[in-house]
Structures are given as C-alpha cells and as structure tokens.
N, C-alpha and C. Protein backbone atom coordinates (compact mmCIF):
# COMPACT_ATOMS: atom_id res chain seq x y z
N UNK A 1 4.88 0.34 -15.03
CA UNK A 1 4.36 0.91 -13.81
C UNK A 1 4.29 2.42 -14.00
N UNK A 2 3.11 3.10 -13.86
CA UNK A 2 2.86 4.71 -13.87
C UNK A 2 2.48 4.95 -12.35
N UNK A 3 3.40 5.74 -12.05
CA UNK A 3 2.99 6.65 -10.64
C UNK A 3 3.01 5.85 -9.97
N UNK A 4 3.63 4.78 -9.63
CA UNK A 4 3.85 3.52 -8.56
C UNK A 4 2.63 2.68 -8.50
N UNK A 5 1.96 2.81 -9.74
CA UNK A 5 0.87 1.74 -9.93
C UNK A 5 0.89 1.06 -11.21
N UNK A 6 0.09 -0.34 -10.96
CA UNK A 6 0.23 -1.07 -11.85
C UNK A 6 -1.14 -1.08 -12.46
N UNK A 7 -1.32 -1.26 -13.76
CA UNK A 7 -2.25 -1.24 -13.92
C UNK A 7 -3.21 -2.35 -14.77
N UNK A 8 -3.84 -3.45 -14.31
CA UNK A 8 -3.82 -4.26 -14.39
C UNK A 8 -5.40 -4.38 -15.57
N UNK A 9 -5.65 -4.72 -16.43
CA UNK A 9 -6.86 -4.73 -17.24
C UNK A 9 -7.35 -6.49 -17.61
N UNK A 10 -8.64 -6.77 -18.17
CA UNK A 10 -8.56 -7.44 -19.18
C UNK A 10 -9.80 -7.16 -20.01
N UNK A 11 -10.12 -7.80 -21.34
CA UNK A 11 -11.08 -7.90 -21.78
C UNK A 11 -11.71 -8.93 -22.82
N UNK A 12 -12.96 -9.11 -23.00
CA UNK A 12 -13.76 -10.29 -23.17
C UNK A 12 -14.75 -9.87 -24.16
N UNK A 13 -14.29 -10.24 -25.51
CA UNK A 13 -15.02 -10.18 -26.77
C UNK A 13 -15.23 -11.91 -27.16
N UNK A 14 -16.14 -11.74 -28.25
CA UNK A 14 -16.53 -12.69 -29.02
C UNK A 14 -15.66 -12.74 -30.27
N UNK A 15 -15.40 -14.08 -30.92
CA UNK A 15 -14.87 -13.91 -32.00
C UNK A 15 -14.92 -14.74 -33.59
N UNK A 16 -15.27 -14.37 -34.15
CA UNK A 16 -16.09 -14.69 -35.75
C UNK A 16 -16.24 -16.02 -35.91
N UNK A 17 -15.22 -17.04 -34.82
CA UNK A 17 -15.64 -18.57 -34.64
C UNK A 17 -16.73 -19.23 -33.25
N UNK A 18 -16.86 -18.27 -32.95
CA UNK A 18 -18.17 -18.50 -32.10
C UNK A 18 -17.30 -18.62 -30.47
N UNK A 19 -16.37 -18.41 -30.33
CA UNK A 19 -15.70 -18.20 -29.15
C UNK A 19 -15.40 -17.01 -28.74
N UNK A 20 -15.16 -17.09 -27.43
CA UNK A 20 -15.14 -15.90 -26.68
C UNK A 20 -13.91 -15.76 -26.14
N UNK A 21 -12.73 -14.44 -26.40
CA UNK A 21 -11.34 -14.12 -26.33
C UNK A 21 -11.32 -12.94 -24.78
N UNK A 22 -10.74 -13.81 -24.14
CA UNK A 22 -10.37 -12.80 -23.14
C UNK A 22 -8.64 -12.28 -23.25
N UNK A 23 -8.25 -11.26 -23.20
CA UNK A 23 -7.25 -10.98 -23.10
C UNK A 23 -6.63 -9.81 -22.24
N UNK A 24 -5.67 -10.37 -21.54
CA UNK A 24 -5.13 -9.20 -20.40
C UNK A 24 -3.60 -8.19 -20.91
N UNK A 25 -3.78 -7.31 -20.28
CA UNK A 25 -3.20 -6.16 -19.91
C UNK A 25 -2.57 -5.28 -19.17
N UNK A 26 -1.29 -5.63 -19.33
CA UNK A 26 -0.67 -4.69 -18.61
C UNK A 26 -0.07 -3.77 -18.42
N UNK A 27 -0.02 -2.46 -17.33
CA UNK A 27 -0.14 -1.25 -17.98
C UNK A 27 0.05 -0.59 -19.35
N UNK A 28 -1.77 -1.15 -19.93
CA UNK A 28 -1.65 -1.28 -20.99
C UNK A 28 -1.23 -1.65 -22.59
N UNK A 29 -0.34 -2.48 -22.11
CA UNK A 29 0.30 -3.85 -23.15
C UNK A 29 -0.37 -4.47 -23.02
N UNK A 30 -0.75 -5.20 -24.28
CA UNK A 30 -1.66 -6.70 -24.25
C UNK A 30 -0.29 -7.69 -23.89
N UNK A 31 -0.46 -8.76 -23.40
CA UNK A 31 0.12 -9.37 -23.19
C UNK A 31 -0.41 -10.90 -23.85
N UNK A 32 0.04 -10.81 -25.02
CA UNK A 32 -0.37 -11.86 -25.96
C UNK A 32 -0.30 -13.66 -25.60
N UNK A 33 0.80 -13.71 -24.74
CA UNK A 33 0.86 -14.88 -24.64
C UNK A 33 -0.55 -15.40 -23.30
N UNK A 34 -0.71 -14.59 -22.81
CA UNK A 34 -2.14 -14.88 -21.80
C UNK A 34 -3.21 -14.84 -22.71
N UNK A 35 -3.55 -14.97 -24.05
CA UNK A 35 -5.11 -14.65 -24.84
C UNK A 35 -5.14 -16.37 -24.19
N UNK A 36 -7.05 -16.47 -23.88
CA UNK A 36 -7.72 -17.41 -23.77
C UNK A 36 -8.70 -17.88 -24.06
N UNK A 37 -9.43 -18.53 -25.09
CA UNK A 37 -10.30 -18.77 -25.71
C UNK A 37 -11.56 -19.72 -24.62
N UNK A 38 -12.54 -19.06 -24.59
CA UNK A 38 -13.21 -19.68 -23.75
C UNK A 38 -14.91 -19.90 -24.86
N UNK A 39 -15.56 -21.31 -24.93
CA UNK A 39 -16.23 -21.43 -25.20
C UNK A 39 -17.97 -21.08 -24.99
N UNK A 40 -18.11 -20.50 -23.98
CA UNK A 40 -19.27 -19.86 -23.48
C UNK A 40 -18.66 -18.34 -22.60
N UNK A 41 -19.33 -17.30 -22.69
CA UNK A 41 -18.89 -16.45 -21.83
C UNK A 41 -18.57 -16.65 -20.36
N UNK A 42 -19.61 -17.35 -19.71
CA UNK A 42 -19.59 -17.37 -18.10
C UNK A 42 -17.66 -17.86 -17.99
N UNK A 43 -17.67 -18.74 -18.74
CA UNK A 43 -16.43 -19.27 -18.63
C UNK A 43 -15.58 -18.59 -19.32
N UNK A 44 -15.59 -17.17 -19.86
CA UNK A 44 -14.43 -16.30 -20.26
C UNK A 44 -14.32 -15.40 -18.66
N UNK A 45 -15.82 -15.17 -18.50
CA UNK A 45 -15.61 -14.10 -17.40
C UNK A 45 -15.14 -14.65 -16.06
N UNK A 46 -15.12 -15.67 -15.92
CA UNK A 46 -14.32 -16.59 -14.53
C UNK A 46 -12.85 -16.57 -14.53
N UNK A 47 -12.63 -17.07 -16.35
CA UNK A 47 -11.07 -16.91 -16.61
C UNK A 47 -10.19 -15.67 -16.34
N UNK A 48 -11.42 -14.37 -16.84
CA UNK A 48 -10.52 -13.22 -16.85
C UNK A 48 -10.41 -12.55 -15.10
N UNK A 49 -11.27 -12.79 -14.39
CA UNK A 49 -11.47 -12.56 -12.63
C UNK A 49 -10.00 -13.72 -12.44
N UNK A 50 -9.99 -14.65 -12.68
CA UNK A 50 -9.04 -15.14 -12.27
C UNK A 50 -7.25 -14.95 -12.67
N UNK A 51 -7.52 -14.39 -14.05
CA UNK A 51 -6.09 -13.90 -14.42
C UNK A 51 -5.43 -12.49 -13.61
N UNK A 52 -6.92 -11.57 -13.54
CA UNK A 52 -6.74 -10.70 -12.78
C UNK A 52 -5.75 -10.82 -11.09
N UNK A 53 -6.75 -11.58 -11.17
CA UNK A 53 -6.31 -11.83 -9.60
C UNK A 53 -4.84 -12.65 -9.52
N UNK A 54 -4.62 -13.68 -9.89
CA UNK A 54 -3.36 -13.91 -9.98
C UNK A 54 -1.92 -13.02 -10.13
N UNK A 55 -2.77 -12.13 -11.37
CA UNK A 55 -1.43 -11.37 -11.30
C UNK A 55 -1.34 -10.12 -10.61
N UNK A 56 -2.14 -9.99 -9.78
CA UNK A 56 -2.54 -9.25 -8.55
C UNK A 56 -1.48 -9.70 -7.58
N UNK A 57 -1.85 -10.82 -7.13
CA UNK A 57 -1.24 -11.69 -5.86
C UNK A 57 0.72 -11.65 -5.86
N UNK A 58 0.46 -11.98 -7.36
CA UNK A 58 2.38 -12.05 -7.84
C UNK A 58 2.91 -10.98 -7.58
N UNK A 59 2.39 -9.29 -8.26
CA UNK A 59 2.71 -8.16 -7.64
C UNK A 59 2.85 -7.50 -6.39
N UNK A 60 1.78 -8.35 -5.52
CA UNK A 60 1.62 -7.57 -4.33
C UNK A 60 3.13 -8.72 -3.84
N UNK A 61 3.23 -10.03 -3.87
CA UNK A 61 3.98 -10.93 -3.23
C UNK A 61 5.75 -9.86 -3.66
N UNK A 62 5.69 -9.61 -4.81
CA UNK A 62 7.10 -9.11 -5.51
C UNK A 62 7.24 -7.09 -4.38
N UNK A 63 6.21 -6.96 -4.23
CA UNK A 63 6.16 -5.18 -3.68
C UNK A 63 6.59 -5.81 -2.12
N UNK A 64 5.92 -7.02 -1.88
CA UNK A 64 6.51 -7.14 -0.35
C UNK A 64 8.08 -7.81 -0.40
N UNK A 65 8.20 -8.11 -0.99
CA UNK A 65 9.95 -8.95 -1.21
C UNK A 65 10.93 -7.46 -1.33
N UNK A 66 10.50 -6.52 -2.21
CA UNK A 66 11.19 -5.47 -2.59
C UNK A 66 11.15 -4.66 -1.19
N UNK A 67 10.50 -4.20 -0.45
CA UNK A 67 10.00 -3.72 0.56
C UNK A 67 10.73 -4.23 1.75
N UNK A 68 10.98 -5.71 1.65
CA UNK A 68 11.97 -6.21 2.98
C UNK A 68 13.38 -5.93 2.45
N UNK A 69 13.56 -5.98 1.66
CA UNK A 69 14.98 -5.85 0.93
C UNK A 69 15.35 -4.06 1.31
N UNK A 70 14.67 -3.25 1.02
CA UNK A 70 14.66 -2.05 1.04
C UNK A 70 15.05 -1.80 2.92
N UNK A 71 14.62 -2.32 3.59
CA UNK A 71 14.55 -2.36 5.06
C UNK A 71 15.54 -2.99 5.27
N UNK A 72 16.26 -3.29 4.84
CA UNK A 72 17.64 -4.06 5.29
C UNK A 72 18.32 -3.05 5.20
C-alpha cells in the first residue's frame, strides 16, 4: 500500500504458444500464482476485468472491517 492506496494492475500479452497470459498486480508485484492462460483474447480481457474487480471488492470489504474496528 503507497499513500493509503492500493494499487491494483493487470496485464494481457500473447504468448509464443498461441495463448494469451493475463497477469495481475499488486502494488506492483506480480502476483504469480493469479497468471491465467486464456485461449482467445476476449476471454483474457473478461478474466482480467474480473480479477480486477474481485480484488477490489476484498479490499474495500477488509478497509470497512478495519474501519469498524477502529470505531470501537
């Protein structure tokens, strides 16, 4: 976390076996165990909107848990 933000990436190359590698990032670490091999792009770029977002949802769910705790 930099400056109380997270910073959440991914990205979507091709790779020398004819598949397409999306892989995410967090603040700036690859995070290797999320690589996903997707056989057509449309279906890398759905995967990576959706990894995004997931680990969107987990953060914001963990900032509100921390946040009630803090208020106690």
């Amino acid at each position: 976390m930099k400056d109380n933000y997270v910073y959440i990436k991914t990205t979507i190359k091709p790779n020398a076996y004819g598949k397409w590698v999306v892989r995410l990032y967090l603040d700036g670490e690859r995070q290797i165990g999320a690589d996903y091999f997707a056989s057509d792009r449309e279906d890398a770029v759905e995967t990576a909107d959706r990894m995004r977002n997931k680990l969107y949802e987990e953060i914001r769910k963990d900032v509100e848990c921390i946040n009630e705790i803090v208020k106690k």
